[in-house]
PDB file of N, CA and C in Angstrom:
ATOM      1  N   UNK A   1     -92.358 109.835 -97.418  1.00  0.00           N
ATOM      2  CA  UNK A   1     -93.001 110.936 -96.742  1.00  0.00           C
ATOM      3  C   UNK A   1     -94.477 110.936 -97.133  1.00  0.00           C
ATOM      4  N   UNK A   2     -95.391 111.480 -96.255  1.00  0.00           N
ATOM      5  CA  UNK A   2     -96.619 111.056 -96.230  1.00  0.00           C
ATOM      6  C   UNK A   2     -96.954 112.383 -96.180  1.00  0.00           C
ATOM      7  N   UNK A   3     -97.851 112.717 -97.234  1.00  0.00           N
ATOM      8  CA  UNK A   3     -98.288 114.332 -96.847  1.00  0.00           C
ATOM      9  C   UNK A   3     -99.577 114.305 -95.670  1.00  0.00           C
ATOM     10  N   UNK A   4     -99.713 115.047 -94.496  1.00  0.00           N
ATOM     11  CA  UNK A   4    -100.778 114.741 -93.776  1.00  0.00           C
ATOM     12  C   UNK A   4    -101.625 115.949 -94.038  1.00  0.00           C
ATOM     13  N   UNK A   5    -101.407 117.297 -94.334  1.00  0.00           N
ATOM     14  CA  UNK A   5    -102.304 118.138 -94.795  1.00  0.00           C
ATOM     15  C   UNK A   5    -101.832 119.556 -95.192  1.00  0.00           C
ATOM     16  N   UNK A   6    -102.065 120.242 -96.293  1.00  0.00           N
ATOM     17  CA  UNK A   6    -102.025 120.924 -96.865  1.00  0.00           C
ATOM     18  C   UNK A   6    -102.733 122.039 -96.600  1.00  0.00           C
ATOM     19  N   UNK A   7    -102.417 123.561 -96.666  1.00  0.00           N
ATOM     20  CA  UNK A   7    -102.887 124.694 -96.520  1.00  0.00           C
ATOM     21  C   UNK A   7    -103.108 125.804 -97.435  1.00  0.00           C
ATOM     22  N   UNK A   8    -103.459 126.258 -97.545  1.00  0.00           N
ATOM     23  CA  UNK A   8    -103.443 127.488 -98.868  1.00  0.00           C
ATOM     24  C   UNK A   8    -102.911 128.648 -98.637  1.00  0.00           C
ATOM     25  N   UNK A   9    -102.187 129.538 -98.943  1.00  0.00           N
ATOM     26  CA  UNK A   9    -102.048 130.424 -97.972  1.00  0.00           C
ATOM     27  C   UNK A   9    -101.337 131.686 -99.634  1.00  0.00           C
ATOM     28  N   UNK A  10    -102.222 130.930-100.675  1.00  0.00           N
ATOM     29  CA  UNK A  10    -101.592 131.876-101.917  1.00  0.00           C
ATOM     30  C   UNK A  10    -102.753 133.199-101.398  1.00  0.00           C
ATOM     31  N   UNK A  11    -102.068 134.283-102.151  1.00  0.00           N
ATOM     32  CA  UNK A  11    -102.908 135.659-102.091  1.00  0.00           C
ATOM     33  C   UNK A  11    -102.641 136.518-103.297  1.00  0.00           C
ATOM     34  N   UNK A  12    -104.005 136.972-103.649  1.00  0.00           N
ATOM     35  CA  UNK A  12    -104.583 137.226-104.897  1.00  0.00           C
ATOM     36  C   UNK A  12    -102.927 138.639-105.462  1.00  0.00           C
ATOM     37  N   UNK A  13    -102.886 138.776-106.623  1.00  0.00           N
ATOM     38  CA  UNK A  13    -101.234 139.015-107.242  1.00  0.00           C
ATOM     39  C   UNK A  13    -102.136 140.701-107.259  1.00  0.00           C
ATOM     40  N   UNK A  14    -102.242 141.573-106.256  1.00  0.00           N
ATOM     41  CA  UNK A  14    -102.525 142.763-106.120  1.00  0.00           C
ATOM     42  C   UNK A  14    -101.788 143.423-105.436  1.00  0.00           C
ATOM     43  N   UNK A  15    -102.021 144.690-105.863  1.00  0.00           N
ATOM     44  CA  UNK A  15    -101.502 146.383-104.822  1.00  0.00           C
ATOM     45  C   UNK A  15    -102.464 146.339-103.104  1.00  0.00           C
ATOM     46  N   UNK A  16    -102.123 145.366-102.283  1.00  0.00           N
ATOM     47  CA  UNK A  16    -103.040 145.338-101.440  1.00  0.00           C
ATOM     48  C   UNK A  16    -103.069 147.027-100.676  1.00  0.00           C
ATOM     49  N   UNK A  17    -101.853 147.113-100.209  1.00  0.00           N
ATOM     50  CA  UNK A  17    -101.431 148.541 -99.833  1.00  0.00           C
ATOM     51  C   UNK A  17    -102.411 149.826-100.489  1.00  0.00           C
ATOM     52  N   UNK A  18    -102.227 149.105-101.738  1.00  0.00           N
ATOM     53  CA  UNK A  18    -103.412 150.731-102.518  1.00  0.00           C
ATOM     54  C   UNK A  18    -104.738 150.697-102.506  1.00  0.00           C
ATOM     55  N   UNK A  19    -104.984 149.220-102.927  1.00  0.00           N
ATOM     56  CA  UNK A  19    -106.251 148.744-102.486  1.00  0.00           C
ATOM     57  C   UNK A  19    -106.990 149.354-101.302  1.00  0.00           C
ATOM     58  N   UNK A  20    -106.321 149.429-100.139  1.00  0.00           N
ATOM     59  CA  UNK A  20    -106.492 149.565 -99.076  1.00  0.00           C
ATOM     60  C   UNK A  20    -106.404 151.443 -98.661  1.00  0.00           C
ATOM     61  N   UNK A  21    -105.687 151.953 -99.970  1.00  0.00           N
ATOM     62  CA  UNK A  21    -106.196 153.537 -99.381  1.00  0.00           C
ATOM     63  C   UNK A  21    -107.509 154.095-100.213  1.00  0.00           C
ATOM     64  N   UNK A  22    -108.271 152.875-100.426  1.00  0.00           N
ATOM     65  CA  UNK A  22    -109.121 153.733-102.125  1.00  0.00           C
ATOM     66  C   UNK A  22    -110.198 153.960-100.608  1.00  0.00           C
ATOM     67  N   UNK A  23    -110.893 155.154-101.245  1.00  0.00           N
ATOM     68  CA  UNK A  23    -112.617 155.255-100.555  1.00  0.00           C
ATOM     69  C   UNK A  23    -113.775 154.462-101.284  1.00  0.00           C
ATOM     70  N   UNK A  24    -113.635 153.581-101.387  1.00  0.00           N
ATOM     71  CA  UNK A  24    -114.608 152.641-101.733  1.00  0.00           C
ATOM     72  C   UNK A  24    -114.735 151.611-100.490  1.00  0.00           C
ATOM     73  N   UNK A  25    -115.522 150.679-101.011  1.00  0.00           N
ATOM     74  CA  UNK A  25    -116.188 149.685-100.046  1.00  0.00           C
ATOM     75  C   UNK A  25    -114.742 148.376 -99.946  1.00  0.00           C
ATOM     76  N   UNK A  26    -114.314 148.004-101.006  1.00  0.00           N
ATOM     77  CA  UNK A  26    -113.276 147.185-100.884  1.00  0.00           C
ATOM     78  C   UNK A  26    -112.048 147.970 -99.920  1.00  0.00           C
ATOM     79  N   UNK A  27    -111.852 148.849-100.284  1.00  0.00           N
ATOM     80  CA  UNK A  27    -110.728 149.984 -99.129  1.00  0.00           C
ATOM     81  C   UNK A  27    -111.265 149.915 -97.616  1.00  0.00           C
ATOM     82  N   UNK A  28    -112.249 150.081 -97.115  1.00  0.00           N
ATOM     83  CA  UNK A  28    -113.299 150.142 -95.767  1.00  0.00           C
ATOM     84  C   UNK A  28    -112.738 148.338 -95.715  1.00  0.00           C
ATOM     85  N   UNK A  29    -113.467 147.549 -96.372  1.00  0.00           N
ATOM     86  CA  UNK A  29    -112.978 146.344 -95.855  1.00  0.00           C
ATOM     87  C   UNK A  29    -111.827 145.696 -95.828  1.00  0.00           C
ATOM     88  N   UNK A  30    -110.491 146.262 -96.433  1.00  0.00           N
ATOM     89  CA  UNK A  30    -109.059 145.794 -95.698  1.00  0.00           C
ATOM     90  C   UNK A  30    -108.961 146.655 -95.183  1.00  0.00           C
ATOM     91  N   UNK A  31    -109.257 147.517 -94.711  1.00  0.00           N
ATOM     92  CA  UNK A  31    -108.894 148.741 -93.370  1.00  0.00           C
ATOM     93  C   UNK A  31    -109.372 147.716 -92.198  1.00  0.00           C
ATOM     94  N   UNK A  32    -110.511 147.431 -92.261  1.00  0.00           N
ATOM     95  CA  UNK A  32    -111.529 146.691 -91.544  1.00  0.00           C
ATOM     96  C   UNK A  32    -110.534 145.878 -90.583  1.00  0.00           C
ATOM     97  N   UNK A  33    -109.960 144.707 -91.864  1.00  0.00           N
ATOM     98  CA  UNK A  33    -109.606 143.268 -91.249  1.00  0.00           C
ATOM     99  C   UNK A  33    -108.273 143.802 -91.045  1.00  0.00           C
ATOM    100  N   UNK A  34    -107.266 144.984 -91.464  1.00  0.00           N
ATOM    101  CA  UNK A  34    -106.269 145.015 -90.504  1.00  0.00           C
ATOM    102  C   UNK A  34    -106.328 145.625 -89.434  1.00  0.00           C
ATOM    103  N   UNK A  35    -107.328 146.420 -89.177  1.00  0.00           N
ATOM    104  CA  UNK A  35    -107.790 147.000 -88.207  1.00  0.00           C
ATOM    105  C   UNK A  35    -107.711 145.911 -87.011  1.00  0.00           C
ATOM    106  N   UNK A  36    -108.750 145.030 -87.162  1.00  0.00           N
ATOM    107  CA  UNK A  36    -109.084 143.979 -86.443  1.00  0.00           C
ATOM    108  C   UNK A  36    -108.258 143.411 -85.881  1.00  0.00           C
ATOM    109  N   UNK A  37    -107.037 142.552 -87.199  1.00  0.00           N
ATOM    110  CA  UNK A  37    -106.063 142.021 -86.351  1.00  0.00           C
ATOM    111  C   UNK A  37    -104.831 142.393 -85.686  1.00  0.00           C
ATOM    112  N   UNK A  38    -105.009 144.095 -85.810  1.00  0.00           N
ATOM    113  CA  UNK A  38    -104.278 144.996 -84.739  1.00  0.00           C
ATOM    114  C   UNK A  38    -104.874 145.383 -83.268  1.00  0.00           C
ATOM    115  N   UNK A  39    -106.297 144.693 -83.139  1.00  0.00           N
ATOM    116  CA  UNK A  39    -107.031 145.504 -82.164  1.00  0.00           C
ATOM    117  C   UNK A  39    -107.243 144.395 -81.241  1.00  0.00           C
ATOM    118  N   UNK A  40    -106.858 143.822 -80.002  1.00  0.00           N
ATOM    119  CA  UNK A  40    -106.920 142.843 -78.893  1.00  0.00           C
ATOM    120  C   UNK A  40    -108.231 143.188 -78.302  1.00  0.00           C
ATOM    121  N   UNK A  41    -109.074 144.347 -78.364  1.00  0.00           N
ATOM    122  CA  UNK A  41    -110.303 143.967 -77.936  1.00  0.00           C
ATOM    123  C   UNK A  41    -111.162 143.526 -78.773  1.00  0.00           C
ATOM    124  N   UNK A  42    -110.879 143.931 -80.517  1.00  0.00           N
ATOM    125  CA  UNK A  42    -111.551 143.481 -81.467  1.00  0.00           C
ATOM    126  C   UNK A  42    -111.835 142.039 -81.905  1.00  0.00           C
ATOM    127  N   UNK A  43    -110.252 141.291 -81.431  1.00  0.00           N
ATOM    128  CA  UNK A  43    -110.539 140.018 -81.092  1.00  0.00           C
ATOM    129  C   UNK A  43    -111.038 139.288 -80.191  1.00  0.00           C
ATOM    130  N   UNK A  44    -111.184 139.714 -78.854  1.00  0.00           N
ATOM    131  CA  UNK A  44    -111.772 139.302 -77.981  1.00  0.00           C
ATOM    132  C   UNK A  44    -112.921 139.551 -77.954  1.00  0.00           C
ATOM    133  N   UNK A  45    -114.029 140.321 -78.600  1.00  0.00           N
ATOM    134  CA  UNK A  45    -114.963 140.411 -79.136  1.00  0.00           C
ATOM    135  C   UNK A  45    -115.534 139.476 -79.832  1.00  0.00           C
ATOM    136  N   UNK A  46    -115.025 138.505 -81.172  1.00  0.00           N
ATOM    137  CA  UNK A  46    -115.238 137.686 -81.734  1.00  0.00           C
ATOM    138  C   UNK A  46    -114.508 136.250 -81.264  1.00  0.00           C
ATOM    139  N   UNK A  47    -114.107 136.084 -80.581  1.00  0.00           N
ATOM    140  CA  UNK A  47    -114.358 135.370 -79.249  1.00  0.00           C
ATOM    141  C   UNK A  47    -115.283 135.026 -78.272  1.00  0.00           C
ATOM    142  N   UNK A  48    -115.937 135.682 -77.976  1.00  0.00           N
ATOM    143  CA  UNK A  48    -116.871 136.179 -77.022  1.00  0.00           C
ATOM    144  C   UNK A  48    -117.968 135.797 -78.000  1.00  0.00           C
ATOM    145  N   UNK A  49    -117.894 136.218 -79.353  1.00  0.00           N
ATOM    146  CA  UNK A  49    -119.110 136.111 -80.189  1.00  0.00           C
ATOM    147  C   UNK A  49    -119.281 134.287 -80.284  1.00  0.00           C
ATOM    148  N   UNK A  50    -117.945 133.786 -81.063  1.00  0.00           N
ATOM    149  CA  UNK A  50    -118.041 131.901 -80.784  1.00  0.00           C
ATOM    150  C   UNK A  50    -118.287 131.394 -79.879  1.00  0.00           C
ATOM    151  N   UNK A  51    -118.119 132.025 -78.779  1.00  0.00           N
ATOM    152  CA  UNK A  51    -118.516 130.977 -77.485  1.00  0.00           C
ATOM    153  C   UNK A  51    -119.404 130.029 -77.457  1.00  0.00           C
ATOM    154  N   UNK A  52    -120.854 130.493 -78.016  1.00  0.00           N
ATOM    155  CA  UNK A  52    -121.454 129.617 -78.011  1.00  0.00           C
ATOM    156  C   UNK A  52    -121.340 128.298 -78.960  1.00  0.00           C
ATOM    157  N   UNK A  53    -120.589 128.717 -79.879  1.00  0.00           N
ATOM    158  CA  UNK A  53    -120.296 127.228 -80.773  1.00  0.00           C
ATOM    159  C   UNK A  53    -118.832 126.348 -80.020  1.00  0.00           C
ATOM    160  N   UNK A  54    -118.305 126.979 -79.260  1.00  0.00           N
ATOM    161  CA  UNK A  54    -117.777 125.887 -78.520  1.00  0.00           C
ATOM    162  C   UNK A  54    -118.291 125.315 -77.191  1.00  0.00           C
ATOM    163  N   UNK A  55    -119.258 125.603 -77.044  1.00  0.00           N
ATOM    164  CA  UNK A  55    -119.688 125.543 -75.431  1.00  0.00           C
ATOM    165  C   UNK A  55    -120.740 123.758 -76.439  1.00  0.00           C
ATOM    166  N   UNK A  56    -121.182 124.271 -77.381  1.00  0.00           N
ATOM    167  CA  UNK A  56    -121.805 123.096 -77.679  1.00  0.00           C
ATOM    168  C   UNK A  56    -121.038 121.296 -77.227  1.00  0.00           C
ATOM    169  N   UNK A  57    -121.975 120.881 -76.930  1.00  0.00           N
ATOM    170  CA  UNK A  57    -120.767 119.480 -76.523  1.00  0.00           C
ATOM    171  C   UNK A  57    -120.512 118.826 -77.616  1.00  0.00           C
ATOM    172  N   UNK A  58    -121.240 118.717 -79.183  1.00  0.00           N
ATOM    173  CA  UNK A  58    -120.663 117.695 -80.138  1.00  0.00           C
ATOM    174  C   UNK A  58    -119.601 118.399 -80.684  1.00  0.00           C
ATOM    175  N   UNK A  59    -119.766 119.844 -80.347  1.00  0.00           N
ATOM    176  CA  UNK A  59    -118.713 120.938 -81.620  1.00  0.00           C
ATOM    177  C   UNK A  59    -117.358 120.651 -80.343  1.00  0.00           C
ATOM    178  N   UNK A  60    -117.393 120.947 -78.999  1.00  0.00           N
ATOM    179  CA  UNK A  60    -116.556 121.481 -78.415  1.00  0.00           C
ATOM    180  C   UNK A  60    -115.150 119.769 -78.343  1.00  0.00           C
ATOM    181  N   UNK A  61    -116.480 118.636 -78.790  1.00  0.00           N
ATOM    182  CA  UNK A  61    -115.634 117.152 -78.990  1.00  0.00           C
ATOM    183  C   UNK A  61    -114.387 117.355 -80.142  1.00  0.00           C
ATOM    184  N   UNK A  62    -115.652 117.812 -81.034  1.00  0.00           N
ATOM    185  CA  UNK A  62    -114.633 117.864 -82.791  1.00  0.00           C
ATOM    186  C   UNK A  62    -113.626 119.254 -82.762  1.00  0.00           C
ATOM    187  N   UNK A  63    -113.848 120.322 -82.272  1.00  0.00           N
ATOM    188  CA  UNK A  63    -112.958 121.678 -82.492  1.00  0.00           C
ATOM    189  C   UNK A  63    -113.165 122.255 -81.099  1.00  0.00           C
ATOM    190  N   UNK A  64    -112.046 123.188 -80.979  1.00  0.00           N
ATOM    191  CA  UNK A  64    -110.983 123.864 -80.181  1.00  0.00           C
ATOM    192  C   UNK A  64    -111.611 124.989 -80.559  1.00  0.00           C
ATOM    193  N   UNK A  65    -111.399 126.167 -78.981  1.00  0.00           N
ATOM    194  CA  UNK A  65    -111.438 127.722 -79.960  1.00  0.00           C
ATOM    195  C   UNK A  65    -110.554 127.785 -80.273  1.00  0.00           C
ATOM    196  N   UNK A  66    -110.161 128.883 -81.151  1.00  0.00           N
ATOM    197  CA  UNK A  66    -108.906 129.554 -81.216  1.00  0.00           C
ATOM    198  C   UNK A  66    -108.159 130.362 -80.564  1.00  0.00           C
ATOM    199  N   UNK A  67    -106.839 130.129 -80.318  1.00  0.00           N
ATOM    200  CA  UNK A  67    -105.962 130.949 -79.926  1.00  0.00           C
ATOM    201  C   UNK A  67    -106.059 132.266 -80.567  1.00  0.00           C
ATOM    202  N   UNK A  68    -105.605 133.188 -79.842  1.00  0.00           N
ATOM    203  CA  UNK A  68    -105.331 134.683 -80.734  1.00  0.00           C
ATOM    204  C   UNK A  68    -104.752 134.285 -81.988  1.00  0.00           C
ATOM    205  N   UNK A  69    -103.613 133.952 -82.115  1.00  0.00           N
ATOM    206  CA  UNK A  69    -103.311 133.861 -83.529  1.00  0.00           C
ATOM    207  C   UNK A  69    -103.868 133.201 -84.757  1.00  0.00           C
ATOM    208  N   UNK A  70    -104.191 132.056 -83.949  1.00  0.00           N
ATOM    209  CA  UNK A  70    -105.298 131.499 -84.803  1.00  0.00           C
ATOM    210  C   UNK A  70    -106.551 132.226 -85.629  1.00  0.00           C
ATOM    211  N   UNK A  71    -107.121 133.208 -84.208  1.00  0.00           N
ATOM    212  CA  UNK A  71    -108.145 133.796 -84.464  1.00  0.00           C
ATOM    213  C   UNK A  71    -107.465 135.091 -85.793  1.00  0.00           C
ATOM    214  N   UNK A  72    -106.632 135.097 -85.473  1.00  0.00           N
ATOM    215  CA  UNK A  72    -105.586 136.533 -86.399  1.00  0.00           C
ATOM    216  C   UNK A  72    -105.334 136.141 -87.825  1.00  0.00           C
ATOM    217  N   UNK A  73    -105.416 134.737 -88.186  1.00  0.00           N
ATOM    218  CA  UNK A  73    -105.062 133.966 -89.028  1.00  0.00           C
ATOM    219  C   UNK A  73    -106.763 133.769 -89.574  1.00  0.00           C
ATOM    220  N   UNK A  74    -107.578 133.265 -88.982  1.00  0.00           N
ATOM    221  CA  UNK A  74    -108.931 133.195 -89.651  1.00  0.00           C
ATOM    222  C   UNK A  74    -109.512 134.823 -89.965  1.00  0.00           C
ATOM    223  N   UNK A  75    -109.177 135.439 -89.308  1.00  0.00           N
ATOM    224  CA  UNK A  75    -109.252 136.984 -89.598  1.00  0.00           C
ATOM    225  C   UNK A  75    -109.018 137.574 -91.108  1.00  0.00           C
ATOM    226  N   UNK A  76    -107.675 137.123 -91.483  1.00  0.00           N
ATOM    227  CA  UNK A  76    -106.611 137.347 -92.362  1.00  0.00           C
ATOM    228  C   UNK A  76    -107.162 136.859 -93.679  1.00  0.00           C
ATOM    229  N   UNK A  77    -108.141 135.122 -93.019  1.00  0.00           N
ATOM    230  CA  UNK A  77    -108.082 134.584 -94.609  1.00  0.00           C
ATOM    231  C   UNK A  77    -109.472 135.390 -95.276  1.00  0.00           C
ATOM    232  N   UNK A  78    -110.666 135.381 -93.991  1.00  0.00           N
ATOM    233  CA  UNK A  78    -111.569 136.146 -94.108  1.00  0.00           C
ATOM    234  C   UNK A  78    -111.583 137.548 -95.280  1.00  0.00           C
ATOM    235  N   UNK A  79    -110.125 138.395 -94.720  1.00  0.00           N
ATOM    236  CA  UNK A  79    -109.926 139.228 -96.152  1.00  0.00           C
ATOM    237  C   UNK A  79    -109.829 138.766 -97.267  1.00  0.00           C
ATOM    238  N   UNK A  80    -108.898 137.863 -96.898  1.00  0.00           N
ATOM    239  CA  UNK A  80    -108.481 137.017 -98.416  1.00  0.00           C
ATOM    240  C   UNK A  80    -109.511 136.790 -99.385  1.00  0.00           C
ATOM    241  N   UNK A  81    -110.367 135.992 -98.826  1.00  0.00           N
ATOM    242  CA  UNK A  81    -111.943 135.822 -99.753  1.00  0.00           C
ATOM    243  C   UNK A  81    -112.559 136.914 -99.799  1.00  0.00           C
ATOM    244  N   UNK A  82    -113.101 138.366 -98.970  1.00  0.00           N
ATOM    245  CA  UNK A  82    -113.606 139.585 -99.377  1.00  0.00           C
ATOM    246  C   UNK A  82    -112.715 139.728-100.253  1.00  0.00           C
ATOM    247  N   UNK A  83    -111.439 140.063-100.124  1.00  0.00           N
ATOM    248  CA  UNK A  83    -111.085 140.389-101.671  1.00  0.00           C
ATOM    249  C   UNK A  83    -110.919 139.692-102.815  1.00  0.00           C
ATOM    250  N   UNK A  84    -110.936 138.703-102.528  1.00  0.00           N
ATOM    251  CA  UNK A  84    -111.047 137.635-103.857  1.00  0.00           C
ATOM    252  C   UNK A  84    -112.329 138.274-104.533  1.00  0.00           C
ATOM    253  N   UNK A  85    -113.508 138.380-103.513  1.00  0.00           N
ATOM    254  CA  UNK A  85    -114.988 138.499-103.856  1.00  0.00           C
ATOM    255  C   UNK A  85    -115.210 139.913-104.374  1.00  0.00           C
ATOM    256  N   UNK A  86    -114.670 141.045-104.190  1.00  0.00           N
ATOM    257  CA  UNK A  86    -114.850 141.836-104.671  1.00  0.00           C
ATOM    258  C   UNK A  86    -114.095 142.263-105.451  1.00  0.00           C
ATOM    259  N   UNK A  87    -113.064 142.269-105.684  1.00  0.00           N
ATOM    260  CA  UNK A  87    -112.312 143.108-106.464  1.00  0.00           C
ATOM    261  C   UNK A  87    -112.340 142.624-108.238  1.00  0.00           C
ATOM    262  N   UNK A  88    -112.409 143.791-108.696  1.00  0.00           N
ATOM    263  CA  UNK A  88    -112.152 143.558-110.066  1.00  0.00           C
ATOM    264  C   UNK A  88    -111.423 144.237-110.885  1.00  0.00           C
ATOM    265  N   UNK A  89    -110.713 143.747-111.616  1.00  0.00           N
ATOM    266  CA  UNK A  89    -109.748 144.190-112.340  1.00  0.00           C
ATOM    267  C   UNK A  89    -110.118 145.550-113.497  1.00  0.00           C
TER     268      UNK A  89
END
């Protein structure tokens, strides 16, 4: 078996749930990104925003837009790293 590629998909060993009711700035930003990937115009918004990096002809050779889920999934990891980046113990 040949591994062809690998993904990451660990997430930081937190209370995301509580995280997410504090009034601070880390709370605002997972409200944010589940917000987002509950909201079909919110994604189609940032859609609308890439366009122009796929319309390019060397980008549109090498990468694809994303599908919704896709886009729901780059959404997702997006939190992942804000909270990696902010939070402190």
């Amino acid at each position: 078996i040949t591994l062809e590629s690998l993904k990451d998909r660990t997430r930081p060993d937190v209370d995301r749930d509580t995280l997410k009711t504090q009034d601070n700035l880390l709370g605002q930003f997972l409200r944010l990104v589940d917000d987002t990937i509950d909201d079909a115009d919110a994604l189609l918004e940032i859609c609308r925003a890439l366009e122009p990096l796929y319309d390019q002809a060397i980008a549109s050779q090498l990468i694809s837009a994303p599908d919704i889920e896709e886009l729901k999934s780059l959404v997702d990891s997006a939190g992942i790293k804000g909270l990696d980046l902010m939070y402190k113990e």
